[in-house]
Protein backbone atom coordinates (compact mmCIF):
# COMPACT_ATOMS: atom_id res chain seq x y z
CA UNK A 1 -135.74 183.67 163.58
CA UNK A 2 -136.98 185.75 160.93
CA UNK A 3 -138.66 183.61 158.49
CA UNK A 4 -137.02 185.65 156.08
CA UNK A 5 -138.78 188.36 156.67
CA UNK A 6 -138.10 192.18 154.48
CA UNK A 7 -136.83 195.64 155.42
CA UNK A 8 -140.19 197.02 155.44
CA UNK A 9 -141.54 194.22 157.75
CA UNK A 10 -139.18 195.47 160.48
CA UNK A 11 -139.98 199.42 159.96
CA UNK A 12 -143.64 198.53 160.25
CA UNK A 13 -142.65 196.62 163.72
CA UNK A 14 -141.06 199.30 164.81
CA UNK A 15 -144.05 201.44 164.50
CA UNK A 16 -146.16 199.43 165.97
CA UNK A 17 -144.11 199.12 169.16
CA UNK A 18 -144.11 202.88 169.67
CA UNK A 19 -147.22 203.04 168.65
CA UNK A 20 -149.17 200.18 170.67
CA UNK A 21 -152.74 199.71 171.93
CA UNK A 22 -153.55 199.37 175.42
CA UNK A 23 -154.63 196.00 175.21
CA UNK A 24 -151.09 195.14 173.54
CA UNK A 25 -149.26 196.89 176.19
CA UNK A 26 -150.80 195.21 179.32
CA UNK A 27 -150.01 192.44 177.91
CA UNK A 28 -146.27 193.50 177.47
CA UNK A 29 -146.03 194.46 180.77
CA UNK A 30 -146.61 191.11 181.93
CA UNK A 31 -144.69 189.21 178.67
CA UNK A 32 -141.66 191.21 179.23
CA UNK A 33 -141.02 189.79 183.05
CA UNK A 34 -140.22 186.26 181.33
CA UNK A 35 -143.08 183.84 182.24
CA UNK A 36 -141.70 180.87 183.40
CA UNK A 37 -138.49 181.81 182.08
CA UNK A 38 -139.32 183.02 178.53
CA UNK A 39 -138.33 185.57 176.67
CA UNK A 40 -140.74 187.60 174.60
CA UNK A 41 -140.08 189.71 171.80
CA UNK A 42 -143.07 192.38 170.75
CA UNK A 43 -143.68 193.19 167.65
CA UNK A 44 -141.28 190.58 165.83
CA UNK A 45 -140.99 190.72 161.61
CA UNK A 46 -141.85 187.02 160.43
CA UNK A 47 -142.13 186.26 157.09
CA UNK A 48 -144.30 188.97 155.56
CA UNK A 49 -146.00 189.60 158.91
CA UNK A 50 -145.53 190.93 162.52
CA UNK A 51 -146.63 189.06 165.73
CA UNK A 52 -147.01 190.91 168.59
CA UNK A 53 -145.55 188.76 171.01
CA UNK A 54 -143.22 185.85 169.92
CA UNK A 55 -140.79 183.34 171.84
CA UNK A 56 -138.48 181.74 169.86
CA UNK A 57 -137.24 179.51 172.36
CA UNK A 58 -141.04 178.02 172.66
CA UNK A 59 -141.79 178.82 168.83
CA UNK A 60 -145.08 180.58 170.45
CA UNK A 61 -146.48 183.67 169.01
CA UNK A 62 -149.59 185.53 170.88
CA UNK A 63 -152.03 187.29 169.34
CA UNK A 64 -154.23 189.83 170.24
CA UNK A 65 -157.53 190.17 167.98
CA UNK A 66 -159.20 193.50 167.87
CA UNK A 67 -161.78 194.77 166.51
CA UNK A 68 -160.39 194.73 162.61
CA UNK A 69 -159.60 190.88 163.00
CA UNK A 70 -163.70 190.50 162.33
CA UNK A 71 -162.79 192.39 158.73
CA UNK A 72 -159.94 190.20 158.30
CA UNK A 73 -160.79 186.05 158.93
CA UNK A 74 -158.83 184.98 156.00
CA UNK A 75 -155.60 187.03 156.76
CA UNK A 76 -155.75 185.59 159.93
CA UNK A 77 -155.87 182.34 158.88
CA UNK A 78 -152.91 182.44 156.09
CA UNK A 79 -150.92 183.85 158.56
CA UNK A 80 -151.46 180.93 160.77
CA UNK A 81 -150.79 178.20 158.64
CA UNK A 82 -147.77 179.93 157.30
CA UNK A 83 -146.04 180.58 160.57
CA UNK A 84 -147.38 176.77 161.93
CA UNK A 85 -145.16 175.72 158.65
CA UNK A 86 -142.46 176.91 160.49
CA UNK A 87 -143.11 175.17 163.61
CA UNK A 88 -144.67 178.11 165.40
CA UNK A 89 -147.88 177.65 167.64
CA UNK A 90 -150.03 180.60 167.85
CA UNK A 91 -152.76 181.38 170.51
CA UNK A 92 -155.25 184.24 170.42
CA UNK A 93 -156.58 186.79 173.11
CA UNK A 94 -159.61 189.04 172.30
CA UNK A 95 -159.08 192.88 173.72
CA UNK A 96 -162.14 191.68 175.60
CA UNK A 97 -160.63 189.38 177.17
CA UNK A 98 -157.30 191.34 178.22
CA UNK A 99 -159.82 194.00 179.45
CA UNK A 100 -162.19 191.70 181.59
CA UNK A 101 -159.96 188.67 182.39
CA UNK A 102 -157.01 189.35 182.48
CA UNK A 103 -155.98 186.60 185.23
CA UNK A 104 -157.34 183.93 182.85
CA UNK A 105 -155.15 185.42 179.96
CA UNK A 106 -151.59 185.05 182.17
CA UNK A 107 -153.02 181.52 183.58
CA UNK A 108 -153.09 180.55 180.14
CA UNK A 109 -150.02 181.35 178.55
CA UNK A 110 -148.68 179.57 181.78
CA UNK A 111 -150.26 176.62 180.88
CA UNK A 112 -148.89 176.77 177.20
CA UNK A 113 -145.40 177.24 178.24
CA UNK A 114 -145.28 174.67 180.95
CA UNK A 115 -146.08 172.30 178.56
CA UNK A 116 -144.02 173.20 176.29
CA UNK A 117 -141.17 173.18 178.89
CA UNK A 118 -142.56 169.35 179.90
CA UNK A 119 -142.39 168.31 176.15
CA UNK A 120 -138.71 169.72 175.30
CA UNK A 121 -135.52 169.28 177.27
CA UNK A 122 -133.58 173.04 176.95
């Protein structure tokens, strides 16, 4: 669940998750009521990285980009294809879209996880 993921990558999650931007915790206000039945985690150690939302269950991790993500392209993408080697699916919300369209942000992640409930018998 971990993808063997270090001590220090679960002290730095920690921080985070006291520690969270607004745009991460409107999101977790909404994550943490179990769209269509999933369970979020925020702020989950993976590997030598931290999502900031992640369902094991659909092996979906959500993103949200800020404004360092411009600075940091090609961390972004390692991270991706590292985690996608380990069956997760990743999707990615700008702040500017939690902030402005927010509706379209939960309509989406709805989308994701009904088909991922259409596509796997649980």
């Amino acid at each position: 669940m971990h993808g063997e993921a270090k001590s220090d990558k679960f002290a730095f999650a920690q921080y985070l998750r006291k520690n969270a931007t607004p745009e991460e915790a409107k999101l977790w206000d909404y994550l943490k009521q179990r769209p269509q039945g999933y369970k979020f985690r925020r702020q989950h150690p993976f590997n030598d990285y931290v999502l900031d939302f992640y369902c094991h269950r659909a092996k979906l991790s959500i993103e949200i980009d800020g404004g360092i993500h411009i600075m940091q392209e090609q961390y972004d993408k390692d991270r991706t294809a590292v985690i996608s080697e380990y069956g997760i699916s990743e999707i990615r919300f700008t702040n500017t879209e939690i902030h402005q369209n927010f509706k379209k942000v939960e309509e989406r992640i709805v989308s994701i996880l009904n088909t991922i409930t259409k596509n796997h018998s649980f």
